[in-house]
Protein backbone atom coordinates (compact mmCIF):
# COMPACT_ATOMS: atom_id res chain seq x y z
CA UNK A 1 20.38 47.90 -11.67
CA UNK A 2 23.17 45.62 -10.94
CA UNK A 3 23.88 44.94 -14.71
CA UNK A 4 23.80 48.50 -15.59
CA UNK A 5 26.42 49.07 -13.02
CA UNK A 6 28.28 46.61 -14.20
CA UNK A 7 27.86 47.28 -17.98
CA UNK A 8 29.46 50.55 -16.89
CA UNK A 9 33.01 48.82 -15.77
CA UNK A 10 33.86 46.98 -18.79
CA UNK A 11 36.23 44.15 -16.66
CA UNK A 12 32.89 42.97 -14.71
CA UNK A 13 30.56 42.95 -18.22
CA UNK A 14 31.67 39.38 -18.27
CA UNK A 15 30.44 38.40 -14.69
CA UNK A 16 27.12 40.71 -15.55
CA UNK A 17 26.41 38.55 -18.73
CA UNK A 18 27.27 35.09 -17.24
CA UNK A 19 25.12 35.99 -14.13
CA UNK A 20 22.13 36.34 -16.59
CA UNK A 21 22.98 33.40 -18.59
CA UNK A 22 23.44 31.41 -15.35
CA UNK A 23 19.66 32.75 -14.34
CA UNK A 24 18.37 32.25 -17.64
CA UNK A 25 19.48 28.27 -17.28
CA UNK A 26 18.10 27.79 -14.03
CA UNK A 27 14.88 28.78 -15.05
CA UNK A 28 14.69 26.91 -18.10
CA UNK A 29 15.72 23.68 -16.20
CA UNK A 30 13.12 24.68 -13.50
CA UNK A 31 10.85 24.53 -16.37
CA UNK A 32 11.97 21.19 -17.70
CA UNK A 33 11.48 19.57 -14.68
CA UNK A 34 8.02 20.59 -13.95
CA UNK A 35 6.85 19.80 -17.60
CA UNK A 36 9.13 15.82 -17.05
CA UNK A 37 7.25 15.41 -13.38
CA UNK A 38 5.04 12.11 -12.81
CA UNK A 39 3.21 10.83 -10.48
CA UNK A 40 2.61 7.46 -9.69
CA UNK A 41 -0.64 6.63 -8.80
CA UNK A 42 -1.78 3.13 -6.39
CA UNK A 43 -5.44 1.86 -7.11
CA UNK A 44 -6.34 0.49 -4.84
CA UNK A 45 -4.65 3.56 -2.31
CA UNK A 46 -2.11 1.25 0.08
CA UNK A 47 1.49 0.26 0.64
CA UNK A 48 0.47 -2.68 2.19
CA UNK A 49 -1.49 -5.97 0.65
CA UNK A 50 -2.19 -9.66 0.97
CA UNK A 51 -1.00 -12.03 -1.41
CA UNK A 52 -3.28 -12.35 -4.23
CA UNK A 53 -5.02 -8.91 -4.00
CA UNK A 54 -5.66 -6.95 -6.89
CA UNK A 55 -2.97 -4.04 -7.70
CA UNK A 56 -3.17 -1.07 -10.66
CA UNK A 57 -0.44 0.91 -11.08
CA UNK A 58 -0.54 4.42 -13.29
CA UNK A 59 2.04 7.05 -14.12
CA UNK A 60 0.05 10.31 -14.44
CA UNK A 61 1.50 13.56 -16.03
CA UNK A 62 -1.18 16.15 -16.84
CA UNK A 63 -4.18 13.17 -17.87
CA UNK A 64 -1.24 11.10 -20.40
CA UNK A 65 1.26 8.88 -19.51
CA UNK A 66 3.04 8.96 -22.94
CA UNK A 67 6.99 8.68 -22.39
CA UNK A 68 6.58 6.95 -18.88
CA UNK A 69 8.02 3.56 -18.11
CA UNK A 70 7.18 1.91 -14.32
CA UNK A 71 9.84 0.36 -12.78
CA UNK A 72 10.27 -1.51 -9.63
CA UNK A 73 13.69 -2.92 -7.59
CA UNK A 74 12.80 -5.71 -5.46
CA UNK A 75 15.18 -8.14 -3.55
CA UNK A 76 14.94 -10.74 -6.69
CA UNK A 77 15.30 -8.18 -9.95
CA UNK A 78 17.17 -4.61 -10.39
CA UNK A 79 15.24 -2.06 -12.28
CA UNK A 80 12.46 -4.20 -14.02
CA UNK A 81 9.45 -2.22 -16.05
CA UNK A 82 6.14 -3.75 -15.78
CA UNK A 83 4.98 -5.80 -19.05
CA UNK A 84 8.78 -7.15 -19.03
CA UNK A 85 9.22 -8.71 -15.61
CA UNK A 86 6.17 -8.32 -13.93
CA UNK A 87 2.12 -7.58 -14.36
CA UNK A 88 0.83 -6.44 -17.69
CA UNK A 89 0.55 -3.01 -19.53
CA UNK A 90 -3.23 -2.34 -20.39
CA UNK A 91 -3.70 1.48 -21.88
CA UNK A 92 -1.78 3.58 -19.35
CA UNK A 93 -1.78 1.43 -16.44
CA UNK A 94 -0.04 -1.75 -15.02
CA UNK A 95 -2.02 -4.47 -13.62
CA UNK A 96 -0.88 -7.04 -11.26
CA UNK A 97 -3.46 -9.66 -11.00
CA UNK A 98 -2.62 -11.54 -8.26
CA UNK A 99 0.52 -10.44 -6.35
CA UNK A 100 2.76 -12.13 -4.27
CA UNK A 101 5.46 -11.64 -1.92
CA UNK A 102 7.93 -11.90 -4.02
CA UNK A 103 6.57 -8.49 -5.89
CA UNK A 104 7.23 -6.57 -2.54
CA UNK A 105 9.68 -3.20 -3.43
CA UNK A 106 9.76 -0.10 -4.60
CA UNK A 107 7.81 1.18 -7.68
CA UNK A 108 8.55 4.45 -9.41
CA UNK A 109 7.50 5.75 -12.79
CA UNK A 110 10.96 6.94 -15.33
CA UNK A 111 10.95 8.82 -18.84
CA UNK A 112 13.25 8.38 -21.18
CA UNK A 113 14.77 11.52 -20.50
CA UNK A 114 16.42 10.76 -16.78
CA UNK A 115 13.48 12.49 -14.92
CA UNK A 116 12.03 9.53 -12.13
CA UNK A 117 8.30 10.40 -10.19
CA UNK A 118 7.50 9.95 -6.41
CA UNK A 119 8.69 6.25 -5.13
CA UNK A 120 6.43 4.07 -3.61
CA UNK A 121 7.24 0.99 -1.26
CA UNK A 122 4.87 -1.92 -1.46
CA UNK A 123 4.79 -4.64 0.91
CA UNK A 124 3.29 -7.92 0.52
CA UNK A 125 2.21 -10.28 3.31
CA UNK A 126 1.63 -13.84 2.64
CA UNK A 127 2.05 -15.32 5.92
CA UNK A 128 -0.40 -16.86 7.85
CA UNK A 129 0.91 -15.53 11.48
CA UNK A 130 0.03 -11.96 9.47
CA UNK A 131 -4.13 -11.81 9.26
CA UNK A 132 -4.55 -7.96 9.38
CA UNK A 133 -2.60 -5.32 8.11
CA UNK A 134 -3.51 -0.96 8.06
CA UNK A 135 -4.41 0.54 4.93
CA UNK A 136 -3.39 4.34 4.18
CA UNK A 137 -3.08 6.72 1.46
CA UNK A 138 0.04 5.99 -0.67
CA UNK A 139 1.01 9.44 -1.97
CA UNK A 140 1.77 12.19 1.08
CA UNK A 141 -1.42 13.86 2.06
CA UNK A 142 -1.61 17.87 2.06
CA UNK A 143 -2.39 19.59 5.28
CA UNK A 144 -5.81 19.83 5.74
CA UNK A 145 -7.05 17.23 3.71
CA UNK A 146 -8.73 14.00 5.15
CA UNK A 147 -7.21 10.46 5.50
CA UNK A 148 -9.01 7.45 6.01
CA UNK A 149 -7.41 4.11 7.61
CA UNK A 150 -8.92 1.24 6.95
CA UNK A 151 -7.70 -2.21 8.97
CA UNK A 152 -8.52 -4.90 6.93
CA UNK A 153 -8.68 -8.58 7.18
CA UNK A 154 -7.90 -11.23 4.78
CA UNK A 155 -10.34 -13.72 5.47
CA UNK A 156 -13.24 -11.52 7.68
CA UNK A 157 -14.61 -8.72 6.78
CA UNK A 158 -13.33 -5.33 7.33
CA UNK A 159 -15.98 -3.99 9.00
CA UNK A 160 -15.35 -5.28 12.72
CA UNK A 161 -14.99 -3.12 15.09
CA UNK A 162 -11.00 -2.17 15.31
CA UNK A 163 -8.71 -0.32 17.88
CA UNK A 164 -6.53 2.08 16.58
CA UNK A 165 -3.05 3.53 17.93
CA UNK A 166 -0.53 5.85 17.22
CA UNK A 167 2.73 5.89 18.34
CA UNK A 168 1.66 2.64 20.65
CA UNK A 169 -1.05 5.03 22.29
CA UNK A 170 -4.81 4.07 22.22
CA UNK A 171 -6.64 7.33 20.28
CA UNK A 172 -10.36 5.31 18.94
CA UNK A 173 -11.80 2.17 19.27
CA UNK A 174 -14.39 2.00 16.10
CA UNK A 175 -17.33 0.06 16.00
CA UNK A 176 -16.49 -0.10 12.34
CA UNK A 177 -12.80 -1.15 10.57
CA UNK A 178 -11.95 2.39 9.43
CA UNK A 179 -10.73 6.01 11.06
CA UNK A 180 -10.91 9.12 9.26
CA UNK A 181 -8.49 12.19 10.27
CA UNK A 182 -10.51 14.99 9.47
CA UNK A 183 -8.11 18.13 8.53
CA UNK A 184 -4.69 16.49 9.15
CA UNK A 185 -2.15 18.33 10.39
CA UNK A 186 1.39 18.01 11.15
CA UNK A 187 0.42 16.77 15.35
CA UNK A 188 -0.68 14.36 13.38
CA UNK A 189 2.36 12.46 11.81
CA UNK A 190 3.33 9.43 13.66
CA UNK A 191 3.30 5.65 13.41
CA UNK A 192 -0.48 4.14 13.29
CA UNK A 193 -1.47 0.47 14.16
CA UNK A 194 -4.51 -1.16 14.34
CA UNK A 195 -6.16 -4.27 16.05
CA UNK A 196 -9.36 -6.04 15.48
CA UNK A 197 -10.19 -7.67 18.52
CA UNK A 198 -12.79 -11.13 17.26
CA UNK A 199 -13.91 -13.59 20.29
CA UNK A 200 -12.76 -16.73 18.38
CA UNK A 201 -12.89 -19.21 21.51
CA UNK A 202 -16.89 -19.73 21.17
CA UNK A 203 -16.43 -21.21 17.19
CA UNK A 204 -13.50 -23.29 18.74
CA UNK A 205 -15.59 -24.72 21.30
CA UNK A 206 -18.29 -25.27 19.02
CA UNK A 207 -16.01 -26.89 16.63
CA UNK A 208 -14.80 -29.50 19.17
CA UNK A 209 -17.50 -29.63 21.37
CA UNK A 210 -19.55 -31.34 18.27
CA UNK A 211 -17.36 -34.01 16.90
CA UNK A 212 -16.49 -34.80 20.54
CA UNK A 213 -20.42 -35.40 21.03
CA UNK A 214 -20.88 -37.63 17.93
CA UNK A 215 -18.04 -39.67 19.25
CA UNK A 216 -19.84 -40.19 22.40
CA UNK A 217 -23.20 -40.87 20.63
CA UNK A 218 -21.64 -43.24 18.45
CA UNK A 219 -19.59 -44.78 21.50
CA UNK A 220 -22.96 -45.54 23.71
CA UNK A 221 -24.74 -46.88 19.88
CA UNK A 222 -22.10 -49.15 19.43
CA UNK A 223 -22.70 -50.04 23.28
CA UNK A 224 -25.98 -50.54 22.92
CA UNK A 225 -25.99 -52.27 19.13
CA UNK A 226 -23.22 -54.99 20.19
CA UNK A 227 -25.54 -55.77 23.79
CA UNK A 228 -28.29 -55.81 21.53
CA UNK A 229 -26.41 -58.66 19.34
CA UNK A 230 -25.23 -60.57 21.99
CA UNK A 231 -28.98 -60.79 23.69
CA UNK A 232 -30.24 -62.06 20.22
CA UNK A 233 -27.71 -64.71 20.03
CA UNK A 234 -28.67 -66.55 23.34
């Protein structure tokens, strides 16, 4: 044993016993760190919303989030917690009722002790040139698990049928809105877009088309109404 040889040369005891002490703090603080560790939890599962969708918020450590505070930086407020700032605490999570773009940043969950969980980067869209935006898992998946992306509308619903990409390369066209990636792996990391592809020009022309056809009605029954009067008067 490396101690015991050392134990035997009574100039290295000291580097022996500080060695030890040294392991014995590293695994104590390996320890405190596991039993500090959060994780902050998205409901529903996206980085990416519309203004005024729903958003919960959660800091889970082994079923209790006693000691947690959620915090967010965004580019208005530094280091806000939720209840003070923005949304509201209700039991252990933090509701946002109707979020705007203004509540785009980064959440994380913080204990009192130092100790800060995963970070999570929402983004809020509340312009109009922005219809459609590509909802995926917040938290990093696990290889081998499966990930569902769902593109999703604001005003249609999310069922159309959608072309997805990734890395700007075709890989499905769905007759539904959603993907699944069954059994993930790491060929599988890259950028994904999708694109819902809606014939709008037939609504347009029926939109126009109709008031354009009253006009003309009400054109020729003026024609024929003011005729009509001027008959009656001779």
């Amino acid at each position: 044993d490396l101690c015991d040889t050392m134990g035997q040369t009574p100039l290295l005891w000291p580097l022996c016993k500080y060695h030890v002490l040294f392991l014995l703090f590293l695994m104590f603080g390996f320890v405190v760190i596991i039993s500090l560790t959060a994780r902050l939890t998205v409901s529903p599962s996206s980085s990416q919303f519309f203004k005024g969708d729903f958003v919960s918020l959660s800091c889970e450590e082994d079923d209790s989030s006693a000691g947690w505070t959620l915090r967010r930086n965004t580019s208005k407020d530094q280091r806000t917690q939720c209840g003070d700032g923005f949304g509201s605490l209700d039991s252990s999570s933090c509701i946002m009722n109707h979020i705007v773009p203004l509540d785009s940043g980064v959440y994380w969950c913080e204990s009192r002790e130092g100790p800060i969980s995963n970070m999570v980067n929402l983004t809020v869209t509340g312009k109009l040139s922005v219809w459609m935006i590509l909802q995926s898992p917040v938290l990093p998946v696990m290889e081998g698990d499966d990930v569902t992306l769902l593109c999703k509308t604001k005003t249609t619903p999310s069922n159309l049928p959608a072309a997805f990409y990734k890395d700007g390369s075709l890989i499905r066209n769905m007759t539904t809105g959603h993907m699944t990636i069954q059994h993930v792996s790491r060929s599988d990391e890259g950028l994904y877009k999708c694109d819902i592809t809606v014939i709008y020009s037939s609504l347009k022309l029926t939109g126009c088309y109709i008031p354009a056809l009253l006009s003309i009605l009400y054109i020729i029954y003026l024609i024929i109404f003011c005729v009509f009067t001027v008959v009656q008067l001779h």
